[in-house]
C-alpha atoms as a PDB file:
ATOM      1  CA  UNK A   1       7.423 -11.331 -23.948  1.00  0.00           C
ATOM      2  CA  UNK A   2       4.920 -12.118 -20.835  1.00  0.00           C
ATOM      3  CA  UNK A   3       5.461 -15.466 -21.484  1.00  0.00           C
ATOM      4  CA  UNK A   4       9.557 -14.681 -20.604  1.00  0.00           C
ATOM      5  CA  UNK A   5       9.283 -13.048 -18.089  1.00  0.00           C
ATOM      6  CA  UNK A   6       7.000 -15.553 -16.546  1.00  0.00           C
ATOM      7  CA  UNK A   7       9.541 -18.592 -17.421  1.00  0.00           C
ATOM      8  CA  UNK A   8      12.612 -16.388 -15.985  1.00  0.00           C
ATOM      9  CA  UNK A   9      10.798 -15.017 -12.781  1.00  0.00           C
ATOM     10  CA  UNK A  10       9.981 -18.743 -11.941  1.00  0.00           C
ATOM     11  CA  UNK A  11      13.774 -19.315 -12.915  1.00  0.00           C
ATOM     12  CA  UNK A  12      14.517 -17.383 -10.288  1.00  0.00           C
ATOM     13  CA  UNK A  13      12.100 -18.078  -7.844  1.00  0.00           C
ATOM     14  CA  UNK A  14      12.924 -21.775  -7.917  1.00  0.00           C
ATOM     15  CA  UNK A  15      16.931 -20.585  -7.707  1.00  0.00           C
ATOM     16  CA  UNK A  16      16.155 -18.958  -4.576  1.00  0.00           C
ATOM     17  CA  UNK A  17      14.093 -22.216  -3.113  1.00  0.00           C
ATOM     18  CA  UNK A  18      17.283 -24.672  -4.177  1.00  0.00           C
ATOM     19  CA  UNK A  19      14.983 -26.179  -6.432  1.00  0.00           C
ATOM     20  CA  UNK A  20      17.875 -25.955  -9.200  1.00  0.00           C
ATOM     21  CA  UNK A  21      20.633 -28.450  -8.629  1.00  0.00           C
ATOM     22  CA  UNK A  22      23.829 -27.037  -6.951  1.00  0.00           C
ATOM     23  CA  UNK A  23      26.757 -27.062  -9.514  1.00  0.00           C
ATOM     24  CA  UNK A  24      25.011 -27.537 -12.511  1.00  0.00           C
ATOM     25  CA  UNK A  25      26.041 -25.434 -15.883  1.00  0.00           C
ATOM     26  CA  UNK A  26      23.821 -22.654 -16.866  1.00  0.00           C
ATOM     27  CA  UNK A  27      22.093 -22.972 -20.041  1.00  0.00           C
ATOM     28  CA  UNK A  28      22.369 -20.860 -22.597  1.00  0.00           C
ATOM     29  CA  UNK A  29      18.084 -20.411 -22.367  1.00  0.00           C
ATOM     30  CA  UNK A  30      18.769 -19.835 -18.640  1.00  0.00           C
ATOM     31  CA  UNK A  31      21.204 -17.258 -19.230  1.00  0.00           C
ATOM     32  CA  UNK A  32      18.787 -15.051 -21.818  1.00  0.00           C
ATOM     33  CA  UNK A  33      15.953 -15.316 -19.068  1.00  0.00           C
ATOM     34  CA  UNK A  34      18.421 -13.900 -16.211  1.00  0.00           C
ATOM     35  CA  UNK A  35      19.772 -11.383 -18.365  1.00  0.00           C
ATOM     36  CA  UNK A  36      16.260 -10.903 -19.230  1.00  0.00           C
ATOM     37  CA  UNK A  37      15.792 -10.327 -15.244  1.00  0.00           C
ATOM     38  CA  UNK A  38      18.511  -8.073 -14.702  1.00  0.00           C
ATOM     39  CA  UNK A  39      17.178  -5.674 -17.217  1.00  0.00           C
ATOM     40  CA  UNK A  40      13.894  -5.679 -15.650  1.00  0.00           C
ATOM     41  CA  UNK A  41      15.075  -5.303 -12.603  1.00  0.00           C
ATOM     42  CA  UNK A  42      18.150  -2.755 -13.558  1.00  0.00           C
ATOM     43  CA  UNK A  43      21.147  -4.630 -12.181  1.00  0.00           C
ATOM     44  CA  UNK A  44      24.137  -4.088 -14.214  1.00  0.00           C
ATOM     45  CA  UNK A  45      25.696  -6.671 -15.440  1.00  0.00           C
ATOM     46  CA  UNK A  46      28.735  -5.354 -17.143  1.00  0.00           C
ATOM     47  CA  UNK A  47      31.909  -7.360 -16.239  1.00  0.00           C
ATOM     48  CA  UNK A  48      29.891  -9.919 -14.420  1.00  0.00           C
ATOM     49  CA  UNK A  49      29.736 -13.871 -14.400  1.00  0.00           C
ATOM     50  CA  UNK A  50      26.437 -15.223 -15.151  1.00  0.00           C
ATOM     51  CA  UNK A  51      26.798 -17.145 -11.583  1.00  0.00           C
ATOM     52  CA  UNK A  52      27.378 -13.661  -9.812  1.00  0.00           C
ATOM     53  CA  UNK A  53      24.769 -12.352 -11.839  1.00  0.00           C
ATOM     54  CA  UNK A  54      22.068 -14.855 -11.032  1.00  0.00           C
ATOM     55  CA  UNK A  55      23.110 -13.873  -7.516  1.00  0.00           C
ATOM     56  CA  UNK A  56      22.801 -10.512  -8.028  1.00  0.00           C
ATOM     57  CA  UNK A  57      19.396 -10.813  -9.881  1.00  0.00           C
ATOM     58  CA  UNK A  58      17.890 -12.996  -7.037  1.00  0.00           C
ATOM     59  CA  UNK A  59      18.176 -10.299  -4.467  1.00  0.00           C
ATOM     60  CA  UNK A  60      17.205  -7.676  -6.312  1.00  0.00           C
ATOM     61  CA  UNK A  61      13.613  -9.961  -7.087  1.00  0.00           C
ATOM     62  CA  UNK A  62      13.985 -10.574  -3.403  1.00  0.00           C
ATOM     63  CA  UNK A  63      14.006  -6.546  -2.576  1.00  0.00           C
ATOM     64  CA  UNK A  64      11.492  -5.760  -5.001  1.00  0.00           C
ATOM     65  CA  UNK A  65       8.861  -8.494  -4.036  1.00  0.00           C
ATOM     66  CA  UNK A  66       8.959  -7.335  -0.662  1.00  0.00           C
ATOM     67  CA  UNK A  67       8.544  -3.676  -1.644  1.00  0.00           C
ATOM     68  CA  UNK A  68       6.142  -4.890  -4.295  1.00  0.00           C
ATOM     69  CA  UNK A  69       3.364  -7.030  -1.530  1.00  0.00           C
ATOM     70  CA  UNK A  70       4.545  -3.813   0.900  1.00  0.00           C
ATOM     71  CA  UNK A  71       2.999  -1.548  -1.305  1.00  0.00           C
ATOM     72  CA  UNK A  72      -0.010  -3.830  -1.940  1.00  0.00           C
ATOM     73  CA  UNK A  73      -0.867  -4.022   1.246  1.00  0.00           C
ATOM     74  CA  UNK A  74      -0.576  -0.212   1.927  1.00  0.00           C
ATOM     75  CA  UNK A  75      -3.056   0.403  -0.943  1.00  0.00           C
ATOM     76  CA  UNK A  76      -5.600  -1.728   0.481  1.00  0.00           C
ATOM     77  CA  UNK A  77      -5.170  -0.418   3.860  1.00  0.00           C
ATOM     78  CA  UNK A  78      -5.060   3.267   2.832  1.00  0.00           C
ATOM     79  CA  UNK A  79      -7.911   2.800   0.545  1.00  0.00           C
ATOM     80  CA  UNK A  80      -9.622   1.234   3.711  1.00  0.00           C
ATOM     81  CA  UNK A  81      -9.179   4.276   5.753  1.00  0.00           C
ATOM     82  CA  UNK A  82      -8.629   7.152   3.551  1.00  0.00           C
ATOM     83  CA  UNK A  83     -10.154   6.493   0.561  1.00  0.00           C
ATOM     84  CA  UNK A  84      -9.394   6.247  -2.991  1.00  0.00           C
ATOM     85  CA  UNK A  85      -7.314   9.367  -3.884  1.00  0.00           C
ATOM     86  CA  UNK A  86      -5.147   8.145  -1.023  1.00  0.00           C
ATOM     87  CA  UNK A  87      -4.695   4.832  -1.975  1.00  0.00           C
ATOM     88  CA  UNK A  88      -3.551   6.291  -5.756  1.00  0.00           C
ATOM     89  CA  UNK A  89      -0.711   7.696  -4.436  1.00  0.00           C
ATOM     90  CA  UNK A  90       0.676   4.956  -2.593  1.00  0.00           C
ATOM     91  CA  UNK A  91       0.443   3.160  -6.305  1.00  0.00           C
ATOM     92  CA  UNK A  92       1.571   6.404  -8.330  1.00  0.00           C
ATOM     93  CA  UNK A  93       4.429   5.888  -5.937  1.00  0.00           C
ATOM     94  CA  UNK A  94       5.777   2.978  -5.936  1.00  0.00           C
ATOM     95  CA  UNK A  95       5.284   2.934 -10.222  1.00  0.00           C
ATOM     96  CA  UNK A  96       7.897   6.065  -9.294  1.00  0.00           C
ATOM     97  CA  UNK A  97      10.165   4.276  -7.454  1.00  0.00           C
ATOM     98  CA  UNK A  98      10.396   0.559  -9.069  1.00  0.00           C
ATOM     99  CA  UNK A  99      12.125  -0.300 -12.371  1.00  0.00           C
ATOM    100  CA  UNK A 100      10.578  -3.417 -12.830  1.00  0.00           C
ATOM    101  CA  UNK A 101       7.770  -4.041 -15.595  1.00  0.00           C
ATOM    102  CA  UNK A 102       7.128  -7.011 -13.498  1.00  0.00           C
ATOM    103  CA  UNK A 103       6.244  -5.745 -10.458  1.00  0.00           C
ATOM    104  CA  UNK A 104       4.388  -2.631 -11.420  1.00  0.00           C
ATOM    105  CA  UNK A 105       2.151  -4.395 -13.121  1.00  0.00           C
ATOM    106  CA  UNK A 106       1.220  -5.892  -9.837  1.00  0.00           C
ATOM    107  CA  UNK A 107       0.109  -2.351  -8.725  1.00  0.00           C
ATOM    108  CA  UNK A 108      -1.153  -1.238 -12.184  1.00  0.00           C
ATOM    109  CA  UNK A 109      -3.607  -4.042 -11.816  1.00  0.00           C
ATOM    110  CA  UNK A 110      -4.998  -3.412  -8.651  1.00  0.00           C
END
C-alpha cells in the first residue's frame, strides 16, 4: 500500500508541474492511483470525470501540503520556545484536523 501511495502522490505531483503531457488519455493504473488519492485525501468523487477529479485531487494535495510543512514548521518552532508538551499539541492537532494517511504520517514521524 506505501508503495501506492508513493506512485500516485508523485502522479500527482508531476500533474501539477505539467510534467504529464496535455491531452493524453488516463490510464486505467492512473485512474486507481487518483482514486486512490481522493480517498486519502476525502474528495468525493461521486458523479465526477476522472479529468475533474484529478483536478479536484491536485488541490486538495496542494491544501494539505501547505497545511502539512505549516504544521511542521510550527512544531519545531514551538518545541524551540515552549517545549515539548507544546509542540505535541500542534501535532495532536493537525492528526485532528487532516484526513490524509499521507500527510499525518509526516507529523507522526517527527
Amino acid at each position: 500500500m506505501r508503495q501506492d501511495m508513493k506512485a500516485a502522490y508523485t502522479l500527482i505531483s508531476d500533474y501539477k508541474a505539467g510534467k504529464l503531457e496535455q491531452g493524453s488519455e488516463i490510464t486505467p493504473e492512473q485512474q486507481r492511483l487518483i482514486r486512490l488519492l481522493a480517498k486519502d485525501l476525502e474528495v468525493q468523487e461521486e458523479s465526477c470525470s476522472i479529468e475533474a477529479l484529478v483536478s479536484l485531487v491536485a488541490r486538495a494535495d496542494s491544501h494539505w501540503n501547505r497545511q502539512t510543512m505549516s504544521a511542521v514548521d510550527q512544531f519545531y518552532t514551538v518545541r524551540g520556545s515552549e517545549g515539548a508538551d507544546k509542540a505535541e499539541a500542534v501535532r495532536i492537532d493537525f492528526l485532528g484536523r487532516c484526513p490524509s494517511v499521507w500527510y499525518c504520517a509526516v507529523l507522526t514521524n517527527l
